[in-house]
PDB file of N, CA and C in Angstrom:
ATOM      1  N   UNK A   1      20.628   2.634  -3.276  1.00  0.00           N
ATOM      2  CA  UNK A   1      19.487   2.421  -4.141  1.00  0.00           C
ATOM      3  C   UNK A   1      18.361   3.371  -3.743  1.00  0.00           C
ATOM      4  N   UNK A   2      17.950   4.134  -4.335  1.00  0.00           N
ATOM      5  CA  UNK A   2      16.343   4.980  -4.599  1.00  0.00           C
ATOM      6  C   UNK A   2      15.380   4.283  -4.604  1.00  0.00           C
ATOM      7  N   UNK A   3      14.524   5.027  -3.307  1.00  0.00           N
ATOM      8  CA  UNK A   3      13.381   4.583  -2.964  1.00  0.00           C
ATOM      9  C   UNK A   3      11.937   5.544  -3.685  1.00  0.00           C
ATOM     10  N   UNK A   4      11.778   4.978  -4.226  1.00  0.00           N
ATOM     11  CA  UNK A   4      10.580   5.573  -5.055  1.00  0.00           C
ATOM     12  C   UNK A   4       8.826   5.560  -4.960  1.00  0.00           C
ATOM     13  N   UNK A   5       8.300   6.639  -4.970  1.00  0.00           N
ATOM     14  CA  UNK A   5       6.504   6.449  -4.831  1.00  0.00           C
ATOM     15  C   UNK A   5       5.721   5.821  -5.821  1.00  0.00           C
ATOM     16  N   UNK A   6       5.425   4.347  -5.719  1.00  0.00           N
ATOM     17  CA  UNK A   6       4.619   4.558  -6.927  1.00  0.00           C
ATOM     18  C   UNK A   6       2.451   4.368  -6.269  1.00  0.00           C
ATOM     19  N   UNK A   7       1.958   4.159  -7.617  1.00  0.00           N
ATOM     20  CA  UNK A   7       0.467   4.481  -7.163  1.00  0.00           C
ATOM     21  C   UNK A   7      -0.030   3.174  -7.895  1.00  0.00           C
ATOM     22  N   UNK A   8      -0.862   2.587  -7.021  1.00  0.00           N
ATOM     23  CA  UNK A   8      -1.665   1.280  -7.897  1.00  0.00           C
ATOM     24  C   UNK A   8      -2.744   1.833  -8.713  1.00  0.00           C
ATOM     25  N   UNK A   9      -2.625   1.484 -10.202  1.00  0.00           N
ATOM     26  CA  UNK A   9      -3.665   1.883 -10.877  1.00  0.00           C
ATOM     27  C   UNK A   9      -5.445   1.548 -10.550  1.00  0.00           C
ATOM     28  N   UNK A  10      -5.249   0.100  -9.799  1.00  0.00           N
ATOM     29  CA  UNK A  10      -6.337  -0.238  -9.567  1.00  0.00           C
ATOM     30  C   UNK A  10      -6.763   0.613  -8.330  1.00  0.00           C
ATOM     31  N   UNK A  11      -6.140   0.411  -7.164  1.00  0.00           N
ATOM     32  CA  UNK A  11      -6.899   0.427  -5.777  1.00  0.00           C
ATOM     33  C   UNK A  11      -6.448   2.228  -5.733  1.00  0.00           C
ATOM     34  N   UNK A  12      -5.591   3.169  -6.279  1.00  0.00           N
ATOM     35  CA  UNK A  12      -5.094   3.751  -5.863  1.00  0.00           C
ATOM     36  C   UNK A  12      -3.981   4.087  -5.124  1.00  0.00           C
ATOM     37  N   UNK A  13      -3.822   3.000  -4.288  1.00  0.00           N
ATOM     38  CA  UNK A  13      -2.854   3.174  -3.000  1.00  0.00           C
ATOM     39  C   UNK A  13      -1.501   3.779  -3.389  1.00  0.00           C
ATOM     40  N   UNK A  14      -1.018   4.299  -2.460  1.00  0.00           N
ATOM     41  CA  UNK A  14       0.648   5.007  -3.168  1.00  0.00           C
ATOM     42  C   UNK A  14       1.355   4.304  -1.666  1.00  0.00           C
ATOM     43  N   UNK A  15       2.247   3.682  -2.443  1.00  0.00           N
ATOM     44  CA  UNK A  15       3.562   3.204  -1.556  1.00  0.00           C
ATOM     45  C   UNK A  15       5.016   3.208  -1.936  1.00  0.00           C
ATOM     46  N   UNK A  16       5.869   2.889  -1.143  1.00  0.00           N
ATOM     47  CA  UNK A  16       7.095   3.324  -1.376  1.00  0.00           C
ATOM     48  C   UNK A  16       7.576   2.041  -1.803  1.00  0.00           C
ATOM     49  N   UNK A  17       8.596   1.944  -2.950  1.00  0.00           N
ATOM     50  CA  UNK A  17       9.548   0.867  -3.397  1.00  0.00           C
ATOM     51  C   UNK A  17      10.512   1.333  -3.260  1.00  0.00           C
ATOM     52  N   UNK A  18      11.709   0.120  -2.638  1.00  0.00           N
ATOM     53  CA  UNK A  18      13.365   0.515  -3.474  1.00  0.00           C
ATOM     54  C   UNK A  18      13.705  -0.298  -4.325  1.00  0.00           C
ATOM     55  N   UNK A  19      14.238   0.820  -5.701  1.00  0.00           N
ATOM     56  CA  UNK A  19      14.708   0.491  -6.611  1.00  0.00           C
ATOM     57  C   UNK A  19      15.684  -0.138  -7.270  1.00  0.00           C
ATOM     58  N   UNK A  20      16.109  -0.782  -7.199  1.00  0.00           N
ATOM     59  CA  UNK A  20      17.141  -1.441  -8.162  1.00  0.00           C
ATOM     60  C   UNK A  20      17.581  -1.279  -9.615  1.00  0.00           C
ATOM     61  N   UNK A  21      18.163  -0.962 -10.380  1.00  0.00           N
ATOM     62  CA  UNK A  21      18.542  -0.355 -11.605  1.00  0.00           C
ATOM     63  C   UNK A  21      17.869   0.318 -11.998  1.00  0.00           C
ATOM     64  N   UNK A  22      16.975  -0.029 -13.158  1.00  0.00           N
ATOM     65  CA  UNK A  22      16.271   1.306 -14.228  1.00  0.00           C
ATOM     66  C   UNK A  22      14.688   0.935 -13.805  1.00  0.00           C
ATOM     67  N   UNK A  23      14.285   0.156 -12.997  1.00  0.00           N
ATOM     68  CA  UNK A  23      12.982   0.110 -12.185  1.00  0.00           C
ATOM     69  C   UNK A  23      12.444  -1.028 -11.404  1.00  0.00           C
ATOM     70  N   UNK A  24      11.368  -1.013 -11.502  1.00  0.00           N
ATOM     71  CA  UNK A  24      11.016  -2.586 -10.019  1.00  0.00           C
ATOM     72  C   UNK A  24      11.133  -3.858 -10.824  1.00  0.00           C
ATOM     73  N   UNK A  25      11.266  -4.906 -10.030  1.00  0.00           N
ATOM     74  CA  UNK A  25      11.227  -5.520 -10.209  1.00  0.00           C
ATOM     75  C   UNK A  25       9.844  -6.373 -10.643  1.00  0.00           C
ATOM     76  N   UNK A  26      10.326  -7.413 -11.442  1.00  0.00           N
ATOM     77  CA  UNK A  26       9.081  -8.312 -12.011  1.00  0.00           C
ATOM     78  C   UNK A  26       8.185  -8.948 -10.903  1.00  0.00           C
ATOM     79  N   UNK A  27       7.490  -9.068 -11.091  1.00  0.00           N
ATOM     80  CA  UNK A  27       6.550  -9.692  -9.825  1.00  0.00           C
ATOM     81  C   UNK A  27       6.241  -8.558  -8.876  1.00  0.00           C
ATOM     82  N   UNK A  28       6.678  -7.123  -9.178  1.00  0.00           N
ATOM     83  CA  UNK A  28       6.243  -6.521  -7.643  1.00  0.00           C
ATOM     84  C   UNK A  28       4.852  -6.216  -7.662  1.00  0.00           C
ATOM     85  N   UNK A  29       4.073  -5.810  -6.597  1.00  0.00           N
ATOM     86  CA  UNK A  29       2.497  -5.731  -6.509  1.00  0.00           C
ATOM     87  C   UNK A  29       2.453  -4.938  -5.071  1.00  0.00           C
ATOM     88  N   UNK A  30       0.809  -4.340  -5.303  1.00  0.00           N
ATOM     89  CA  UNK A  30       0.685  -3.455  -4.579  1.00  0.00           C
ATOM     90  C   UNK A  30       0.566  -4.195  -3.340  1.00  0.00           C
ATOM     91  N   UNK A  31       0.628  -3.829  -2.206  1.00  0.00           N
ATOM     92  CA  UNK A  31       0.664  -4.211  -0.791  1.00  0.00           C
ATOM     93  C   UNK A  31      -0.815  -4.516  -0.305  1.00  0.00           C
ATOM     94  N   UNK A  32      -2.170  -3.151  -0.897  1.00  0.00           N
ATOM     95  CA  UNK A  32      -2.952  -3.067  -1.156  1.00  0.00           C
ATOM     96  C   UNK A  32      -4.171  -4.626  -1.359  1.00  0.00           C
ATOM     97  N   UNK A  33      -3.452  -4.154  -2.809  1.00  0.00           N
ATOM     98  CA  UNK A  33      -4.351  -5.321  -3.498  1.00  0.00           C
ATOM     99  C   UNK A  33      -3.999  -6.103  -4.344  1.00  0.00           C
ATOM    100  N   UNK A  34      -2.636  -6.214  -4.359  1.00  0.00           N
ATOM    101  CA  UNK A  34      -2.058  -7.112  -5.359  1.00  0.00           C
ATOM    102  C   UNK A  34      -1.836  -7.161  -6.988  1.00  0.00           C
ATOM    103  N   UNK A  35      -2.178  -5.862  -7.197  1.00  0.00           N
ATOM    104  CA  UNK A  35      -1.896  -5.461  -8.798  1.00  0.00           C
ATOM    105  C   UNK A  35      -0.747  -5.480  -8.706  1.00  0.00           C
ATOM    106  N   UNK A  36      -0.435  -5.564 -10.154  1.00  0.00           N
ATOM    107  CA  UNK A  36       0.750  -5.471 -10.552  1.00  0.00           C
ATOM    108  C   UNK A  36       0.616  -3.838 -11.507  1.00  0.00           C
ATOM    109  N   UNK A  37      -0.305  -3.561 -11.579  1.00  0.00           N
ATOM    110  CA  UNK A  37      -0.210  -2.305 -12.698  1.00  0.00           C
ATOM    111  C   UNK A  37      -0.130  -0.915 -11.756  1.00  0.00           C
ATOM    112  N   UNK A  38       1.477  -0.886 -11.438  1.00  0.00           N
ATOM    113  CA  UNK A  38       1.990   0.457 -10.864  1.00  0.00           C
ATOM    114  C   UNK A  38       2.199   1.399 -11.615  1.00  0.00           C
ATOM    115  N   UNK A  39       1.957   2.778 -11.111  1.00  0.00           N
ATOM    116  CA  UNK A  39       2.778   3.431 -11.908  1.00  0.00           C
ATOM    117  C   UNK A  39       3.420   4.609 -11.261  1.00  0.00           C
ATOM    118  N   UNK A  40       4.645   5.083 -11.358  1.00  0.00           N
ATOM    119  CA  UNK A  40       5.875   5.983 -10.497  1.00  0.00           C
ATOM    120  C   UNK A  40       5.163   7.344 -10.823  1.00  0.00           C
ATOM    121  N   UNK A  41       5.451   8.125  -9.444  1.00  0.00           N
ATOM    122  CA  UNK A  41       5.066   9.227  -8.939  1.00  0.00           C
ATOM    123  C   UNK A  41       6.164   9.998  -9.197  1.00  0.00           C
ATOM    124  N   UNK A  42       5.978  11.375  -9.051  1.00  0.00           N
ATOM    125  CA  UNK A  42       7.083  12.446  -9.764  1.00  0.00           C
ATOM    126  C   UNK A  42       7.171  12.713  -8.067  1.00  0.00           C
ATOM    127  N   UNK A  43       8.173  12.935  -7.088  1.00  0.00           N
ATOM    128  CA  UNK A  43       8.063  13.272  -5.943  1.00  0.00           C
ATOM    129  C   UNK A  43       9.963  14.406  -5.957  1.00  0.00           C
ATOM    130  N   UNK A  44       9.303  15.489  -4.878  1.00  0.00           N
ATOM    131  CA  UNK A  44      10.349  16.228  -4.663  1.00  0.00           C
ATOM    132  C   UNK A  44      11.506  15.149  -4.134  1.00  0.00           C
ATOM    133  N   UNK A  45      12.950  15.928  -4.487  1.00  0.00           N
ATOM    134  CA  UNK A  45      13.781  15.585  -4.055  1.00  0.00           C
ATOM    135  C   UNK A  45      14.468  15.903  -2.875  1.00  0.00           C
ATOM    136  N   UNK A  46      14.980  15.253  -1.483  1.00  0.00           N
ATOM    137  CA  UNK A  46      15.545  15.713  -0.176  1.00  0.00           C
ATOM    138  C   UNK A  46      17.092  16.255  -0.453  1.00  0.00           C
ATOM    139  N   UNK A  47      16.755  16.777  -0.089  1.00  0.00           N
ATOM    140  CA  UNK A  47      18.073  17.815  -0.090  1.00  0.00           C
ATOM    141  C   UNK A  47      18.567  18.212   1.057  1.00  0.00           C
ATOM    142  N   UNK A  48      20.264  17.628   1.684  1.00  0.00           N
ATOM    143  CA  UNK A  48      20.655  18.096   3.020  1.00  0.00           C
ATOM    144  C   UNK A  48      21.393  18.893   2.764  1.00  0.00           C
ATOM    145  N   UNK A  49      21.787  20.002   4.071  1.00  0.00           N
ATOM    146  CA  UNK A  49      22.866  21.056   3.775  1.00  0.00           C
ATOM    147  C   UNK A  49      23.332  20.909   5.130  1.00  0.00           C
ATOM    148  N   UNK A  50      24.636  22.159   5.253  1.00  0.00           N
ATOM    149  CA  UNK A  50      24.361  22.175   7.234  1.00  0.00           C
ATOM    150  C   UNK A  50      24.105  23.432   7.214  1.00  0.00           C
ATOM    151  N   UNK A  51      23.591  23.811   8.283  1.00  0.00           N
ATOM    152  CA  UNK A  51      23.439  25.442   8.708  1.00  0.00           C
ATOM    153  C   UNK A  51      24.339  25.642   9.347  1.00  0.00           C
ATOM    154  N   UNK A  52      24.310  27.043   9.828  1.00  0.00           N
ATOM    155  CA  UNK A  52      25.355  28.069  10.214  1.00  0.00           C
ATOM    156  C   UNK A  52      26.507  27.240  11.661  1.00  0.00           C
ATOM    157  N   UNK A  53      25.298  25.988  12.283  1.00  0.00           N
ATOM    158  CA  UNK A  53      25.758  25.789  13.556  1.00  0.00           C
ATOM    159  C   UNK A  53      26.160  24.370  13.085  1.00  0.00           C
ATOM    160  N   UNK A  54      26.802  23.895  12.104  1.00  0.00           N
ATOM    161  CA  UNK A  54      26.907  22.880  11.415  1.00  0.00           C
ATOM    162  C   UNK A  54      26.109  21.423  11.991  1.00  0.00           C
ATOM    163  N   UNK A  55      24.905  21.757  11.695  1.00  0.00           N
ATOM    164  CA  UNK A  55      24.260  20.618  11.910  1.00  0.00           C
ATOM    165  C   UNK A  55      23.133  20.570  10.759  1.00  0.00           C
ATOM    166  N   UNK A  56      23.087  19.070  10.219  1.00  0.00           N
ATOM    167  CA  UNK A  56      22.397  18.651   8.916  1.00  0.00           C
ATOM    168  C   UNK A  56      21.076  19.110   9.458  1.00  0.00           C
ATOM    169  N   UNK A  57      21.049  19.607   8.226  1.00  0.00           N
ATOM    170  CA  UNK A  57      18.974  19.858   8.038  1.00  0.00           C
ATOM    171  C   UNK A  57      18.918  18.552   6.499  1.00  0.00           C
ATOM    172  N   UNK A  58      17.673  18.661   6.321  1.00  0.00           N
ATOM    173  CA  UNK A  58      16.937  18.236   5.268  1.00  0.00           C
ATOM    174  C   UNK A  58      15.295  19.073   4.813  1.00  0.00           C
ATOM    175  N   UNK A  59      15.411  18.909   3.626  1.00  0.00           N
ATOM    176  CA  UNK A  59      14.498  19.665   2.781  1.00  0.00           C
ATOM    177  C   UNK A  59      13.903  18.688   2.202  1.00  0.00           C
ATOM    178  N   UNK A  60      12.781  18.674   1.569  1.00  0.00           N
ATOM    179  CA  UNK A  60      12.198  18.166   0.688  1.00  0.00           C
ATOM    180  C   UNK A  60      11.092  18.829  -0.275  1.00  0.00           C
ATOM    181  N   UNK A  61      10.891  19.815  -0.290  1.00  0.00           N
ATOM    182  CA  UNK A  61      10.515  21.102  -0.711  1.00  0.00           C
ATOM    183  C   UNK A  61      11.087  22.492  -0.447  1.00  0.00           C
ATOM    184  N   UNK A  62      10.689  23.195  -1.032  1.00  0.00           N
ATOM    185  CA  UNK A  62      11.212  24.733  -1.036  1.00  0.00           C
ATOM    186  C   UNK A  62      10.716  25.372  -0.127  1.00  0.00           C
ATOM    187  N   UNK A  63      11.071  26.284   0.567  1.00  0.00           N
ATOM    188  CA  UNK A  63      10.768  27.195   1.806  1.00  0.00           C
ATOM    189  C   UNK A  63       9.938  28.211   1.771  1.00  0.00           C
ATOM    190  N   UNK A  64       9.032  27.900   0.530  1.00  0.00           N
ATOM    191  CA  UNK A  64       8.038  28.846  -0.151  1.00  0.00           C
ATOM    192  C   UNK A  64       6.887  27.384  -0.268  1.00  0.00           C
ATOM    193  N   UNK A  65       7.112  26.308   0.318  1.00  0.00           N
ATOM    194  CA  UNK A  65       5.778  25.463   0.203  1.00  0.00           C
ATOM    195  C   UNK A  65       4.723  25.975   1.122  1.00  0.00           C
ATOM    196  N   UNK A  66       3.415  25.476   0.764  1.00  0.00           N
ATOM    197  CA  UNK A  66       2.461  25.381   1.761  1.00  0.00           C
ATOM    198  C   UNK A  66       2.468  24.954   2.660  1.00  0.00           C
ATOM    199  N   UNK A  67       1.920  25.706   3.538  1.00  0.00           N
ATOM    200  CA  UNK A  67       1.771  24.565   5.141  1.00  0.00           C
ATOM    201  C   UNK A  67       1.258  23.278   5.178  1.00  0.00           C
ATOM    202  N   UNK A  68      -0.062  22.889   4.357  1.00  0.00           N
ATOM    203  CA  UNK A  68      -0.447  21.707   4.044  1.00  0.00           C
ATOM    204  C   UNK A  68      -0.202  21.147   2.642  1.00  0.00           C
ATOM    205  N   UNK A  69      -0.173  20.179   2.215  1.00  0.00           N
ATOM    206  CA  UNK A  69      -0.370  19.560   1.116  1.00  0.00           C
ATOM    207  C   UNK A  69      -1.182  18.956   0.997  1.00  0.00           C
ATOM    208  N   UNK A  70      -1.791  18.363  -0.482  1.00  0.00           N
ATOM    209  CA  UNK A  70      -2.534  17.297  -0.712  1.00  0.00           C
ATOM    210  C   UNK A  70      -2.336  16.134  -1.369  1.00  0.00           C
ATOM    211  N   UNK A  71      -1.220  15.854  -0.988  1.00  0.00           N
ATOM    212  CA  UNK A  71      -0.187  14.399  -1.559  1.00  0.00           C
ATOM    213  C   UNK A  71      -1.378  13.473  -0.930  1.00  0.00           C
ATOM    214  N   UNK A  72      -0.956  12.253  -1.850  1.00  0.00           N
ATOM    215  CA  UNK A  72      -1.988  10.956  -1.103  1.00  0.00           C
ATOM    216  C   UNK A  72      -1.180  10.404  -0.133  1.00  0.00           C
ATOM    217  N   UNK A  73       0.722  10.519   0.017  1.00  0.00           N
ATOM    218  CA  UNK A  73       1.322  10.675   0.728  1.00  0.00           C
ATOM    219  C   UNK A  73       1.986  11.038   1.428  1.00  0.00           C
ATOM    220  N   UNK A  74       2.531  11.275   2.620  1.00  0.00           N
ATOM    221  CA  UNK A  74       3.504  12.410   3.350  1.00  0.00           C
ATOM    222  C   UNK A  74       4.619  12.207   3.713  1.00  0.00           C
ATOM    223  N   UNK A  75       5.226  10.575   2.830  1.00  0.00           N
ATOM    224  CA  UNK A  75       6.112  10.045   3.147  1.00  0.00           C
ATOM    225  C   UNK A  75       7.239  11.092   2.777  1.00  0.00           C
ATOM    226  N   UNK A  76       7.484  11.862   2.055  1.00  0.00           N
ATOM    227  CA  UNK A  76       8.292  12.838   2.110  1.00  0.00           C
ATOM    228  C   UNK A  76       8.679  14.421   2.881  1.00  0.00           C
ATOM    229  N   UNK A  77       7.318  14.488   3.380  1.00  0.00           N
ATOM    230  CA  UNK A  77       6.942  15.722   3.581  1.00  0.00           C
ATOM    231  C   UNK A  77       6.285  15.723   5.182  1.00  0.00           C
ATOM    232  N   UNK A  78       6.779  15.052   6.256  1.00  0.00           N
ATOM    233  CA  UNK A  78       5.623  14.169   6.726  1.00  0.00           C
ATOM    234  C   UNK A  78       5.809  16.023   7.866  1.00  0.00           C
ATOM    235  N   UNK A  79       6.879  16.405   8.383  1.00  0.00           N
ATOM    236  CA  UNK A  79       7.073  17.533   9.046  1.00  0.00           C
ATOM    237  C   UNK A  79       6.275  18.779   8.614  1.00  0.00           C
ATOM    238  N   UNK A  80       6.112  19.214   7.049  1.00  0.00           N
ATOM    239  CA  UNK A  80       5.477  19.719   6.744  1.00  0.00           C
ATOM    240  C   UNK A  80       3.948  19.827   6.369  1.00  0.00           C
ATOM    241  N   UNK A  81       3.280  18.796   7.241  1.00  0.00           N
ATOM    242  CA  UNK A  81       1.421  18.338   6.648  1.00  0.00           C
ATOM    243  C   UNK A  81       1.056  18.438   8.093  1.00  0.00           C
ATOM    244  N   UNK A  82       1.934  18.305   9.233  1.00  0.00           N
ATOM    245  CA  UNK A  82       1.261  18.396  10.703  1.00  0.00           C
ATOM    246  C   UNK A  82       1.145  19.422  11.074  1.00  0.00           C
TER     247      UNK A  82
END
């Protein structure tokens, strides 16, 4: 199951859900503040390969990203914002 970013409309906050079929479940709410009015974030996708010395890497952006970002989160990216 896919774990997904979404953002509370009210408070802002962006947190991570896992998903279950075609989206969250009824009753879910922000951690925040208890809205219910989420809404899903467009977030890169991780991508593993192995390199030459066969050991898994992971990606989550392209090798042409910035050194920093300005995500409200780094839950994806967290190697690339330090």
């Amino acid at each position: 199951m896919p774990i997904y970013e979404f953002r509370c409309r009210k408070c802002k906050a962006v947190n991570e859900f896992l998903v279950r079929g075609t989206g969250l479940e009824a009753g879910t709410t922000c951690p925040e503040c208890g809205c219910e009015r989420l809404e899903k974030l467009i977030s890169a996708a991780a991508i593993a390969s192995r390199n030459g010395a066969g050991q898994g890497t992971a990606s989550s952006a392209p090798s042409t990203a910035k050194k920093s970002c300005t995500r409200a989160s780094c839950a994806g990216c967290a190697s690339r914002c330090r």
